[in-house]
Protein backbone atom coordinates (compact mmCIF):
# COMPACT_ATOMS: atom_id res chain seq x y z
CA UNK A 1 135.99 122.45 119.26
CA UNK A 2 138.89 124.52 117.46
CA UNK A 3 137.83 127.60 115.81
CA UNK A 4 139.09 128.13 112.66
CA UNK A 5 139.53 131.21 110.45
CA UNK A 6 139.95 130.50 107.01
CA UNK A 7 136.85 131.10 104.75
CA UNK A 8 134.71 128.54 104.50
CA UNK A 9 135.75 126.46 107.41
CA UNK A 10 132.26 125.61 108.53
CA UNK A 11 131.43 123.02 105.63
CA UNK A 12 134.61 121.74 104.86
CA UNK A 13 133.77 118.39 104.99
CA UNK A 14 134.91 117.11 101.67
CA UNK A 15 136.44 113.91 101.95
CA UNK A 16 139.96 112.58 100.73
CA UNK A 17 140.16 111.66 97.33
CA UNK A 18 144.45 110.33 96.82
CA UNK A 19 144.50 107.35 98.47
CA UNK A 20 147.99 108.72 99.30
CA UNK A 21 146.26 111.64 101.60
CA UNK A 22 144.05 108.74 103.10
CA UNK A 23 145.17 110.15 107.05
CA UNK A 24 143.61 113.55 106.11
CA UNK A 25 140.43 113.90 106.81
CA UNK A 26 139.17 117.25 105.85
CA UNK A 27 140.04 120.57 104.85
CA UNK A 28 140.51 121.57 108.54
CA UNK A 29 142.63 118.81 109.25
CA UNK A 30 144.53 119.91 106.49
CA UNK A 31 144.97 123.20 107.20
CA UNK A 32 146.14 122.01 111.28
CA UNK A 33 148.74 119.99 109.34
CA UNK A 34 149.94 122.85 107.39
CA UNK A 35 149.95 125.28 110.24
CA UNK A 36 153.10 122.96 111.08
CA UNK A 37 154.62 123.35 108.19
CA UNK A 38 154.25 126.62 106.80
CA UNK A 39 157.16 129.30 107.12
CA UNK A 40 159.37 131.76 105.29
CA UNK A 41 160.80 128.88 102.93
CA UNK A 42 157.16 128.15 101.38
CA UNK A 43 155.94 131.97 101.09
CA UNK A 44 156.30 133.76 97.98
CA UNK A 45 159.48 135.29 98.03
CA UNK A 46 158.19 139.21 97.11
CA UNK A 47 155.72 138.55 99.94
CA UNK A 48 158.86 137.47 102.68
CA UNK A 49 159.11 140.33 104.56
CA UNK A 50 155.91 140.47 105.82
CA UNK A 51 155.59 136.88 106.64
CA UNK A 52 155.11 135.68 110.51
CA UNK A 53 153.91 133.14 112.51
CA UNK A 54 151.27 135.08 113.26
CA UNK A 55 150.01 135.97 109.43
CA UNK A 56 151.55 131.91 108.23
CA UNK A 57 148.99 131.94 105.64
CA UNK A 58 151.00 135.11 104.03
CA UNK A 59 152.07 134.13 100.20
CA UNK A 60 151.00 129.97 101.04
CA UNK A 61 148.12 130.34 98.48
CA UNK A 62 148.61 128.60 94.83
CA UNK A 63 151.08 125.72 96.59
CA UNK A 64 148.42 125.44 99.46
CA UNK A 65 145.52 125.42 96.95
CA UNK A 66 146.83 122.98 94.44
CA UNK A 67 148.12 120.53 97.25
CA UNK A 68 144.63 120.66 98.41
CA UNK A 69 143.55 119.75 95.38
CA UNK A 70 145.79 117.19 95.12
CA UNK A 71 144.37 115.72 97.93
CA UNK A 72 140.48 116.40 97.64
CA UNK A 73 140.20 117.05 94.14
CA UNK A 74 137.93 120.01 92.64
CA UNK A 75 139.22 122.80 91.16
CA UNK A 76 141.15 126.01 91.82
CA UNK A 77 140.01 129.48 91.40
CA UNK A 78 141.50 132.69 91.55
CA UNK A 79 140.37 135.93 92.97
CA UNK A 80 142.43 139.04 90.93
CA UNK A 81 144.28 141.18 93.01
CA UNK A 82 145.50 144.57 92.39
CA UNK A 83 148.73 144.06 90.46
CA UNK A 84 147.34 141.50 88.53
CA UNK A 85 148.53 138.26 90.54
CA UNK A 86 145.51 136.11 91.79
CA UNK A 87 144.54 134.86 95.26
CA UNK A 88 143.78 131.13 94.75
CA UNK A 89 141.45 129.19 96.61
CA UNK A 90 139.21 125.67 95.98
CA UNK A 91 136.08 124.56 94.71
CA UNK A 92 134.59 121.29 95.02
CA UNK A 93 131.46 120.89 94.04
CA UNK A 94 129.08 123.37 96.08
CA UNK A 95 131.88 123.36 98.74
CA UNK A 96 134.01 126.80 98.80
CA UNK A 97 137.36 126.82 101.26
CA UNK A 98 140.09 129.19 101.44
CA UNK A 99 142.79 127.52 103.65
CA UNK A 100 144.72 131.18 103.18
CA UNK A 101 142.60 133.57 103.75
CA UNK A 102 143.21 134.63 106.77
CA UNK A 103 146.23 136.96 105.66
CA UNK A 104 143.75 139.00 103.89
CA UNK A 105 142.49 139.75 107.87
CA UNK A 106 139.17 141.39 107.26
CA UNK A 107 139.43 142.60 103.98
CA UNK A 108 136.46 140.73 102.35
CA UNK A 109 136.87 138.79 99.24
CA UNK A 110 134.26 137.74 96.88
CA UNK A 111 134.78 133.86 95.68
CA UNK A 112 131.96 134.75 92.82
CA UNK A 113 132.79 134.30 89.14
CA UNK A 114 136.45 134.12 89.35
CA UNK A 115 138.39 132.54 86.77
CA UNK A 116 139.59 129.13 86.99
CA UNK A 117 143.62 128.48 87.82
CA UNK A 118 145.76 126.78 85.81
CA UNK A 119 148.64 124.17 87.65
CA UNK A 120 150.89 124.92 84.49
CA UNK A 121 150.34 128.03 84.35
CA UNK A 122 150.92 128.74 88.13
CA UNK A 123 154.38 126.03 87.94
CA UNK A 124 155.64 128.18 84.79
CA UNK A 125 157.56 130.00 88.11
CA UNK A 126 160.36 127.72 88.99
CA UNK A 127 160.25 128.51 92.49
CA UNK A 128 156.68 128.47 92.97
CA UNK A 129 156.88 124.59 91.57
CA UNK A 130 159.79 124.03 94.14
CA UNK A 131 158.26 125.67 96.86
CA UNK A 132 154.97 123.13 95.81
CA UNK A 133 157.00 120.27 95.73
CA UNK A 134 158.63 121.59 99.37
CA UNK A 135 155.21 121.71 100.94
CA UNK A 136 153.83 118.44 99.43
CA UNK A 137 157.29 116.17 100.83
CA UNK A 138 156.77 117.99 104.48
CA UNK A 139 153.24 117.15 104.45
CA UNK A 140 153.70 113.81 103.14
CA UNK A 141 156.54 113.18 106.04
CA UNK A 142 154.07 114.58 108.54
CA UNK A 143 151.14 112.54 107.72
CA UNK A 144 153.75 109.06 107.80
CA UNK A 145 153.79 109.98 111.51
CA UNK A 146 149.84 110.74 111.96
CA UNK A 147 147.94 107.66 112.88
């Protein structure tokens, strides 16, 4: 069996919700799709420098959180950083994941009473929208291929 990083990995089990998503099964299976896709293009651009192969989860949050909840519905939180951005992540029902946490390396993060995350809010950033939209068409070109 794989062993995955990102917080919460262990009971996320939550099933598809878009009938669009139907070939992805999980969180996990998500996040093995994404590990595909993921690069420079889709990271937050003040966060570019540092981003690697090696640390692909680097500035992937609010696009990877939202497209997961595309997918599996719930909701998004966000954990406040210093600087005032947040970290998002996803809720559904008593099930936590954090498909980018693992650029945080082990720095721990509390998912506690954190404020909920707004899609229009977040997409107010024209490139952050684009860079959603990016993600969501490779992932939906990926998964045409996945039987």
């Amino acid at each position: 069996m794989k062993e995955y990083r990102f917080y919460g990995w262990q009971n996320a089990d939550v099933p598809t919700v878009n009938e669009e998503y139907k070939k992805v099964k999980n969180p996990r299976h998500l996040y093995d799709l994404l590990s595909e896709i993921w690069c420079a293009d889709t990271c937050a651009p003040r966060m570019r420098d540092g981003w690697s192969k090696e640390n692909m989860t680097l500035g992937q949050c609010s696009i990877t959180a939202f497209l997961a909840q595309d997918i599996f519905g719930g909701e998004v939180y966000g954990i406040r950083r210093s600087g005032g951005n947040y970290h998002c992540y996803n809720v559904i029902g008593d099930c936590i994941f954090d498909l980018t946490s693992e650029q945080f390396k082990d720095e721990v993060l509390s998912y506690e009473n954190n404020p909920i995350q707004s899609r229009d809010v977040h997409f107010e950033k024209e490139e952050k929208r684009l860079r959603y939209e990016f993600l969501k068409a490779e992932l939906r070109k990926l998964i045409s291929d996945v039987r």
